[in-house]
PDB file of N, CA and C in Angstrom:
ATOM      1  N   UNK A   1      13.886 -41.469  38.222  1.00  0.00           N
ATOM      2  CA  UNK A   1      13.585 -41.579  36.804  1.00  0.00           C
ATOM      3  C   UNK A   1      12.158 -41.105  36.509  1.00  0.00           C
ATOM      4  N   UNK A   2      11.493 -41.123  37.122  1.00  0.00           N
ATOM      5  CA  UNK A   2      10.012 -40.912  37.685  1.00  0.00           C
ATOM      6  C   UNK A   2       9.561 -39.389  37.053  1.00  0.00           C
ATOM      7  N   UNK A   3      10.269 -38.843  38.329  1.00  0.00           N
ATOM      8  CA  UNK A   3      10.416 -37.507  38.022  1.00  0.00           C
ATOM      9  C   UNK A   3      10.741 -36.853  36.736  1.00  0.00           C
ATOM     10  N   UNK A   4      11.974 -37.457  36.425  1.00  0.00           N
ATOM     11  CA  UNK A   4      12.383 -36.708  35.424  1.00  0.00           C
ATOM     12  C   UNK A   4      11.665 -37.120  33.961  1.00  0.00           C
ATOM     13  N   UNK A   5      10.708 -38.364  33.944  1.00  0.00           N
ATOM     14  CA  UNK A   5       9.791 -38.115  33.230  1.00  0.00           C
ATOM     15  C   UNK A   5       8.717 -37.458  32.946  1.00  0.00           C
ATOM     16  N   UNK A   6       8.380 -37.253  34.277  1.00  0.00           N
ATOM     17  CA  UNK A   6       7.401 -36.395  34.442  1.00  0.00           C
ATOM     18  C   UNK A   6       7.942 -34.559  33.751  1.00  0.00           C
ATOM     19  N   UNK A   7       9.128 -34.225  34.437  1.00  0.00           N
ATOM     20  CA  UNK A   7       9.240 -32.788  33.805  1.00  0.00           C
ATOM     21  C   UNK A   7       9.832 -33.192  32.276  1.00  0.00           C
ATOM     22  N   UNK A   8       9.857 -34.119  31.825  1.00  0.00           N
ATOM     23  CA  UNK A   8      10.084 -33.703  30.299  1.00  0.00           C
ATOM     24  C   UNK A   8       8.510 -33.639  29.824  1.00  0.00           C
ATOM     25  N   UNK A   9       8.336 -34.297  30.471  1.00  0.00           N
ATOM     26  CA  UNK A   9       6.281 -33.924  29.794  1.00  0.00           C
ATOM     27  C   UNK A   9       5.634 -32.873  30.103  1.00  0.00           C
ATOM     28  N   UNK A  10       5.897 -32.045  31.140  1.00  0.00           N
ATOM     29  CA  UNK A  10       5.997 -30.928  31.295  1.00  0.00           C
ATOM     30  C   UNK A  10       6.349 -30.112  30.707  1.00  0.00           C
ATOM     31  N   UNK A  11       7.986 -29.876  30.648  1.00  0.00           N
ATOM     32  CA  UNK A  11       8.565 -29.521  29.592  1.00  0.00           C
ATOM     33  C   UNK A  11       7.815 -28.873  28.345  1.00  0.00           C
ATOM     34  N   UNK A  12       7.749 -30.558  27.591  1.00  0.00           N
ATOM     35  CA  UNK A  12       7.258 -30.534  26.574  1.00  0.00           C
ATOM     36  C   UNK A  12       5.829 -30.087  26.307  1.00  0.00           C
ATOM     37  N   UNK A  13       4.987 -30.021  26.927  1.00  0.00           N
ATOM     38  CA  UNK A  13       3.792 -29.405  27.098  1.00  0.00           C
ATOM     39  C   UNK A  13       3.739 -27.965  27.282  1.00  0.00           C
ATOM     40  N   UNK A  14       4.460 -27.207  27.603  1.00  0.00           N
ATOM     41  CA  UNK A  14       4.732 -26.001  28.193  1.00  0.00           C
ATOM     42  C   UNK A  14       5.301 -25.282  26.682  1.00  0.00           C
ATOM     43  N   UNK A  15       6.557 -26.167  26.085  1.00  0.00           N
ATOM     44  CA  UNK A  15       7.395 -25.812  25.115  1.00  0.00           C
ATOM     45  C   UNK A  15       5.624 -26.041  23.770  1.00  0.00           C
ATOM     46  N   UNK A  16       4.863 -26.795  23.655  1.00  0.00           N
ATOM     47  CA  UNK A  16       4.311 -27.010  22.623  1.00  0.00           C
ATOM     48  C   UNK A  16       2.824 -25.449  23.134  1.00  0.00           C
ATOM     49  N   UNK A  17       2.552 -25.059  24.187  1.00  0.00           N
ATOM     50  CA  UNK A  17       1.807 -24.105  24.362  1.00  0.00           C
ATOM     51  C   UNK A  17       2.465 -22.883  23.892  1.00  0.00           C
ATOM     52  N   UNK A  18       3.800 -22.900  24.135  1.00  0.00           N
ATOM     53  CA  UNK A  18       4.427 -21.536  23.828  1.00  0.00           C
ATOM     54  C   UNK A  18       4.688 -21.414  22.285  1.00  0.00           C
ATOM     55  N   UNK A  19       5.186 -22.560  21.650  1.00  0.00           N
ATOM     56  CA  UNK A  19       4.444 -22.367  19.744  1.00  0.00           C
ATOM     57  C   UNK A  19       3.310 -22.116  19.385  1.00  0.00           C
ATOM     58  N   UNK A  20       2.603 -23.150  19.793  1.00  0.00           N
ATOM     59  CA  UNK A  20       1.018 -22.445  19.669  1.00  0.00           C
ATOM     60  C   UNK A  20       0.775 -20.939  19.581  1.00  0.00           C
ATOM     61  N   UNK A  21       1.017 -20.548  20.599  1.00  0.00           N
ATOM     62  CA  UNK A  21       1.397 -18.976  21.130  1.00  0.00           C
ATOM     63  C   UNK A  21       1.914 -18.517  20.182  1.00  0.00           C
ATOM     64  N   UNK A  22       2.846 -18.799  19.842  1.00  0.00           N
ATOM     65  CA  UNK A  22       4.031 -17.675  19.234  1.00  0.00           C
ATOM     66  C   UNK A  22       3.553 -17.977  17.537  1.00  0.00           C
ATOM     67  N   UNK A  23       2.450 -19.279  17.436  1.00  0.00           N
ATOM     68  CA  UNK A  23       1.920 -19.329  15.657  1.00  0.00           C
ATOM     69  C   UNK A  23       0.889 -18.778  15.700  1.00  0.00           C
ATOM     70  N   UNK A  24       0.006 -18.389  16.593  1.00  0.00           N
ATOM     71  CA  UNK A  24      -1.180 -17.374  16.778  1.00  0.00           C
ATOM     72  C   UNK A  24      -0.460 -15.920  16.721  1.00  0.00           C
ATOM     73  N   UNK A  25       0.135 -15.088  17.028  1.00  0.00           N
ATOM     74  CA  UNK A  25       0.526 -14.026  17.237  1.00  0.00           C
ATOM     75  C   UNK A  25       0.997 -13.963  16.120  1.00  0.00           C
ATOM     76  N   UNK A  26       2.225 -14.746  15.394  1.00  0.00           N
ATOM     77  CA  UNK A  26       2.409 -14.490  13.952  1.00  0.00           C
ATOM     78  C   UNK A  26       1.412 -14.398  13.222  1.00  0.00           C
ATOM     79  N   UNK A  27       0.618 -15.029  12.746  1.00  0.00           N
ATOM     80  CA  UNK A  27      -0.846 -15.407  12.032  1.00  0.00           C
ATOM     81  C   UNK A  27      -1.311 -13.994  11.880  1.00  0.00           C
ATOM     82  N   UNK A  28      -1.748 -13.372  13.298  1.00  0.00           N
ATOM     83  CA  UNK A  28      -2.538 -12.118  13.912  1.00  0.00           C
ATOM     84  C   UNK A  28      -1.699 -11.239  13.189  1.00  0.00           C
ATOM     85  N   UNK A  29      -0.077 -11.379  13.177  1.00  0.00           N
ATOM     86  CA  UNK A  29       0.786  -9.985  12.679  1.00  0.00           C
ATOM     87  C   UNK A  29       0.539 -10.214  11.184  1.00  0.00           C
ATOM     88  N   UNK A  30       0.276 -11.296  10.869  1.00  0.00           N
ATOM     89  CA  UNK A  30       0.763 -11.535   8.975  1.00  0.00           C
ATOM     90  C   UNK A  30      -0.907 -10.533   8.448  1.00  0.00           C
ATOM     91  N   UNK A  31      -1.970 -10.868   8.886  1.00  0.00           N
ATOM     92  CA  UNK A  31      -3.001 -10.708   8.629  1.00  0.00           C
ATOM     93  C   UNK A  31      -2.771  -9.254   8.921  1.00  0.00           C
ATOM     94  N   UNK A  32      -2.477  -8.401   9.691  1.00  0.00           N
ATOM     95  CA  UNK A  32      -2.988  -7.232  10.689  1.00  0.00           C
ATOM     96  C   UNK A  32      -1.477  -6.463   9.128  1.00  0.00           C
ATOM     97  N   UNK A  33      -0.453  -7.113   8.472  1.00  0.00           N
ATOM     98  CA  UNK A  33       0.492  -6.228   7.752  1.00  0.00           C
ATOM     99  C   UNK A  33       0.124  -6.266   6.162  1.00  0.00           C
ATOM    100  N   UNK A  34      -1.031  -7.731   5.891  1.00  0.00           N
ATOM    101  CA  UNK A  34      -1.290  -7.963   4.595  1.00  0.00           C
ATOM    102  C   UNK A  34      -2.543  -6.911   4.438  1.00  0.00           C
ATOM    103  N   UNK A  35      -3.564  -6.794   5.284  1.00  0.00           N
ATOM    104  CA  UNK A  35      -4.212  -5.908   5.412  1.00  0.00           C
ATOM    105  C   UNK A  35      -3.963  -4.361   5.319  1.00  0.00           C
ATOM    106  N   UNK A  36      -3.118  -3.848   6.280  1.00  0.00           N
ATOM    107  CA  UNK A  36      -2.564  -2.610   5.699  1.00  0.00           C
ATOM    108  C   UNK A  36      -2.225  -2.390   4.218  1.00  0.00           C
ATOM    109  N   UNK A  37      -1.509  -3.120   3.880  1.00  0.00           N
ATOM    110  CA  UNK A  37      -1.114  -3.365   2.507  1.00  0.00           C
ATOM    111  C   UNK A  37      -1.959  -2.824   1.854  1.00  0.00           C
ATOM    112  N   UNK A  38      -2.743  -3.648   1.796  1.00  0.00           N
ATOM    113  CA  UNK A  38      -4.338  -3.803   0.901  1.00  0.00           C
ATOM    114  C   UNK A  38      -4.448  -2.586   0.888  1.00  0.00           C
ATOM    115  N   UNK A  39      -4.769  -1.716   2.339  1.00  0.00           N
ATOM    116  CA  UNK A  39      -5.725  -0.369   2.237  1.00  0.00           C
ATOM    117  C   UNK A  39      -4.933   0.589   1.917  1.00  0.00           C
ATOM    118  N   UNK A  40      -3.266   0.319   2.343  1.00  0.00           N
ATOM    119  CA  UNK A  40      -2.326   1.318   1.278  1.00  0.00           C
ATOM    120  C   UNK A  40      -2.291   1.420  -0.407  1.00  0.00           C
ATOM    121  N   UNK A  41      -2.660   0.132  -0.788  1.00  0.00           N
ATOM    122  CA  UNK A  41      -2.600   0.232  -2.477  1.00  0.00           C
ATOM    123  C   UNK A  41      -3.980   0.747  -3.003  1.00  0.00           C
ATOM    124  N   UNK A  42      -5.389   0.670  -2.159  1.00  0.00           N
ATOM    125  CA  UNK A  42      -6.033   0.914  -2.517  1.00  0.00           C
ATOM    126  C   UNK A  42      -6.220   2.624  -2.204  1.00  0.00           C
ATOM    127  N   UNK A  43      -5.383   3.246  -0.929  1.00  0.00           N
ATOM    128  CA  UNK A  43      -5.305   4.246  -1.297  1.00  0.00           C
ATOM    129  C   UNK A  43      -4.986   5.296  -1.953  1.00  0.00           C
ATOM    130  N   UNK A  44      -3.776   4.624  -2.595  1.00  0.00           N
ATOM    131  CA  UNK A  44      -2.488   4.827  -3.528  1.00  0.00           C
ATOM    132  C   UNK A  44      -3.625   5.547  -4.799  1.00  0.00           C
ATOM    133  N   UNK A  45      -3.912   3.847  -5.139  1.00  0.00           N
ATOM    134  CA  UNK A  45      -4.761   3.941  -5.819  1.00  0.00           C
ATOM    135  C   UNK A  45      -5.992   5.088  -6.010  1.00  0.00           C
ATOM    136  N   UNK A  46      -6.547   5.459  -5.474  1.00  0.00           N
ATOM    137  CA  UNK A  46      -7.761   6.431  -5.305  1.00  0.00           C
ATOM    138  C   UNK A  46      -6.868   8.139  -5.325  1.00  0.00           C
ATOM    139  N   UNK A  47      -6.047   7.961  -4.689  1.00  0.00           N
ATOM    140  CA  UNK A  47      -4.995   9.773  -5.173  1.00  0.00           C
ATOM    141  C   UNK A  47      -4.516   9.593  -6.286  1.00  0.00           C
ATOM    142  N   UNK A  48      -4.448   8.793  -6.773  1.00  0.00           N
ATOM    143  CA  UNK A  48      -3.398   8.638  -8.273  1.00  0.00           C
ATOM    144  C   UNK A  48      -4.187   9.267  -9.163  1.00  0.00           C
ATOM    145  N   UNK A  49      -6.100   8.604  -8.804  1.00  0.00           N
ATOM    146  CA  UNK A  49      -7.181   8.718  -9.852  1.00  0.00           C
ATOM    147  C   UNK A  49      -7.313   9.952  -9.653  1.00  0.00           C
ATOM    148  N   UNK A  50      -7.522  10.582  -8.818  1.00  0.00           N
ATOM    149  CA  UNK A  50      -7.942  12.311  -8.030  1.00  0.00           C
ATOM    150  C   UNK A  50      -7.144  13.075  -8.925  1.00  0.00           C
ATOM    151  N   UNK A  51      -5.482  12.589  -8.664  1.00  0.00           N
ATOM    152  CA  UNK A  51      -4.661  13.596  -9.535  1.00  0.00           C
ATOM    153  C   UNK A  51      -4.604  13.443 -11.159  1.00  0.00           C
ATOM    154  N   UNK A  52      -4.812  12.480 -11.539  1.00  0.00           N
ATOM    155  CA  UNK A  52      -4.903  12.409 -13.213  1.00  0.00           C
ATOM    156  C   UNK A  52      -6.319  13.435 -13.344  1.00  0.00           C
ATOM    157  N   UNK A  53      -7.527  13.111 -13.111  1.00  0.00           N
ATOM    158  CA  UNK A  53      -8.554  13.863 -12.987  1.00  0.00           C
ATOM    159  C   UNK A  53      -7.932  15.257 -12.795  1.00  0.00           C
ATOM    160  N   UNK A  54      -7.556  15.964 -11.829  1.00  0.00           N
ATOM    161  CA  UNK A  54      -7.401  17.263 -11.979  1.00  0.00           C
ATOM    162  C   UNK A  54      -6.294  17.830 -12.881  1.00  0.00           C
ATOM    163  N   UNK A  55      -4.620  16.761 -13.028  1.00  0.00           N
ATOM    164  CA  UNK A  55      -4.521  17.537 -14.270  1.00  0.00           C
ATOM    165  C   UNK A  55      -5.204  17.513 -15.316  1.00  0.00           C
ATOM    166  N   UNK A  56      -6.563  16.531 -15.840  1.00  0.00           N
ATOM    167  CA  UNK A  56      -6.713  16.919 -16.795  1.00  0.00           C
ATOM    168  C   UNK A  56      -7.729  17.567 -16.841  1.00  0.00           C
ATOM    169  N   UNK A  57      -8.271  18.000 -15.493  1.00  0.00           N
ATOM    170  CA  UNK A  57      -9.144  19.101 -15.526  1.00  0.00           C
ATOM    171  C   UNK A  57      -8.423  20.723 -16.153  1.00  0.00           C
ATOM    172  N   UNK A  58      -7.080  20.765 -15.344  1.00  0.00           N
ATOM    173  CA  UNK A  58      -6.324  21.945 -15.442  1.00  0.00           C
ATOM    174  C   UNK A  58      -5.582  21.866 -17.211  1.00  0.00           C
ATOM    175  N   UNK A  59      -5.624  20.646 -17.658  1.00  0.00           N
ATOM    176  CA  UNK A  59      -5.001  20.992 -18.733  1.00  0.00           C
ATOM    177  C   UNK A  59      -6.360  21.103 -19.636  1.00  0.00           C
ATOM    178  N   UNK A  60      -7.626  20.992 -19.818  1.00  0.00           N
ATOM    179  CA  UNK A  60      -8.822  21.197 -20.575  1.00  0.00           C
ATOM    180  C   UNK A  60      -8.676  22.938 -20.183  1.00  0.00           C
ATOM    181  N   UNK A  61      -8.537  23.227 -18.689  1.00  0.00           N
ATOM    182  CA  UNK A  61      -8.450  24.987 -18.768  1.00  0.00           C
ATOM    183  C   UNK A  61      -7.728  25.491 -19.717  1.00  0.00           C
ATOM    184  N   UNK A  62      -6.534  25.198 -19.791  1.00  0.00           N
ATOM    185  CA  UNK A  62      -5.635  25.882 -20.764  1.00  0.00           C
ATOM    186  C   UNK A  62      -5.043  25.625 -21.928  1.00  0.00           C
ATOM    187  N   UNK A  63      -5.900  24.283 -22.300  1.00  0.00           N
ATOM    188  CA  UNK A  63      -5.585  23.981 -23.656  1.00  0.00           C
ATOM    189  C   UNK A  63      -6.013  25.279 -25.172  1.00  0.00           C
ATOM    190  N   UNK A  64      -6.937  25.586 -24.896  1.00  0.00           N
ATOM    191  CA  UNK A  64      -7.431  26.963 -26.069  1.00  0.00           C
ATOM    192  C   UNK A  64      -6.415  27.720 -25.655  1.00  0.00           C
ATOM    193  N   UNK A  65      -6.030  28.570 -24.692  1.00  0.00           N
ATOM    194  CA  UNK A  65      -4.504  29.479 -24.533  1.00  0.00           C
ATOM    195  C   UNK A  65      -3.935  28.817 -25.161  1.00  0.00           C
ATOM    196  N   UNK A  66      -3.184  27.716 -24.913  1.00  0.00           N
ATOM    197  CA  UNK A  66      -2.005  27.267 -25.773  1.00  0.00           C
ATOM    198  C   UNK A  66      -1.906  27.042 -26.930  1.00  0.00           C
ATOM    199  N   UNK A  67      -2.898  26.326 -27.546  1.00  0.00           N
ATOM    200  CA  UNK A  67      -3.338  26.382 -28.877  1.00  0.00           C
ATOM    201  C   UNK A  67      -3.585  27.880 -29.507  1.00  0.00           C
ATOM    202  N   UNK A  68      -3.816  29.014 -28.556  1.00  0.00           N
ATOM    203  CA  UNK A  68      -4.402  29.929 -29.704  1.00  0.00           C
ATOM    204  C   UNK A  68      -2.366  30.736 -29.284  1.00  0.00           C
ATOM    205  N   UNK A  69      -2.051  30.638 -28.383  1.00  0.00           N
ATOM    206  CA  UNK A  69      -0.765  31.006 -28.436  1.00  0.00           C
ATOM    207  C   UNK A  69       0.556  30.020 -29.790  1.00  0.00           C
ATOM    208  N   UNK A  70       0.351  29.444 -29.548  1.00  0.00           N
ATOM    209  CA  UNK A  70       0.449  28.446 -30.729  1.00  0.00           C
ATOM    210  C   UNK A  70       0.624  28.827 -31.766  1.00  0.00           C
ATOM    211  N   UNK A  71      -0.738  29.216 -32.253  1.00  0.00           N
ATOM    212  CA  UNK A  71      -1.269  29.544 -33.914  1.00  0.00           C
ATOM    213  C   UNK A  71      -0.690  31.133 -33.878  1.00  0.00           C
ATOM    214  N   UNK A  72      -0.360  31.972 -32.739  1.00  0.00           N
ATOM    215  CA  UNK A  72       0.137  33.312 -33.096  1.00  0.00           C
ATOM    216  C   UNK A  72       1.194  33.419 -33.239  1.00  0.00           C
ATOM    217  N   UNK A  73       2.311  32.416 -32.744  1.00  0.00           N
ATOM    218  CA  UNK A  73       3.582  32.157 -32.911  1.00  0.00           C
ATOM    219  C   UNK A  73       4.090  31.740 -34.387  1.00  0.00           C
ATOM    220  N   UNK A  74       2.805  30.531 -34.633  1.00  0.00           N
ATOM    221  CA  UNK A  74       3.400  30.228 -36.064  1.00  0.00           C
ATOM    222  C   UNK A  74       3.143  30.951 -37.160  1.00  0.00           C
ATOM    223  N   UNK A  75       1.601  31.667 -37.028  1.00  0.00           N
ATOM    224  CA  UNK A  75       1.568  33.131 -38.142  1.00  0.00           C
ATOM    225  C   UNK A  75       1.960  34.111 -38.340  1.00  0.00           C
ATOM    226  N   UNK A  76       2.892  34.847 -36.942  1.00  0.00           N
ATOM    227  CA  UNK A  76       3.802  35.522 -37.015  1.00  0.00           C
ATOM    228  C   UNK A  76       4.919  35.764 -37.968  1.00  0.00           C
ATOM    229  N   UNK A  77       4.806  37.052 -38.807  1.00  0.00           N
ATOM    230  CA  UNK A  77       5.766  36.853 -39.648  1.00  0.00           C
ATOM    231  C   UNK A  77       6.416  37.888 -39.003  1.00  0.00           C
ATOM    232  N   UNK A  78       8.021  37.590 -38.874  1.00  0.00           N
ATOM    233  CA  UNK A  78       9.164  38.306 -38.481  1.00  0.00           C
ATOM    234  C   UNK A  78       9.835  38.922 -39.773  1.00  0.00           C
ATOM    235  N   UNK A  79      10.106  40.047 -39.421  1.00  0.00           N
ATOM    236  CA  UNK A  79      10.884  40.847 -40.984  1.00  0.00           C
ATOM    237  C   UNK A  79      11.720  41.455 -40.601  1.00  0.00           C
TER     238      UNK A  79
END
């Protein structure tokens, strides 16, 4: 009876190191995927700004073309 008290305390000591274990390593993964996260939205973020910026760099280029194409279309008189 001795014994077999002894390996349930064992056991159980062994079984409570290996949670420990296995709630550290989760912890480490939750942190190490919330993090990515983070630096994905914030990169997201930063190309999104880049590309609004250049179309509206590219559409300030060609806004006078279109507008003056525009105004020749609508003064155009067809006969």
């Amino acid at each position: 009876m001795g014994r077999l008290k002894q390996a349930q305390e064992e056991t159980g000591k062994e079984v409570a190191e290996y949670r420990a274990q296995m709630e550290l390593e989760l912890q480490r993964k939750i942190t190490q995927s919330c993090g990515d996260s983070g630096a994905n939205v914030e990169r997201l973020e930063q190309e999104t700004v880049a590309k609004i910026y250049h179309f509206k760099m590219e559409a300030g280029k060609i806004s006078f073309d279109v507008s003056q194409m525009l105004l020749k279309h609508i003064t155009a008189v067809n006969v």
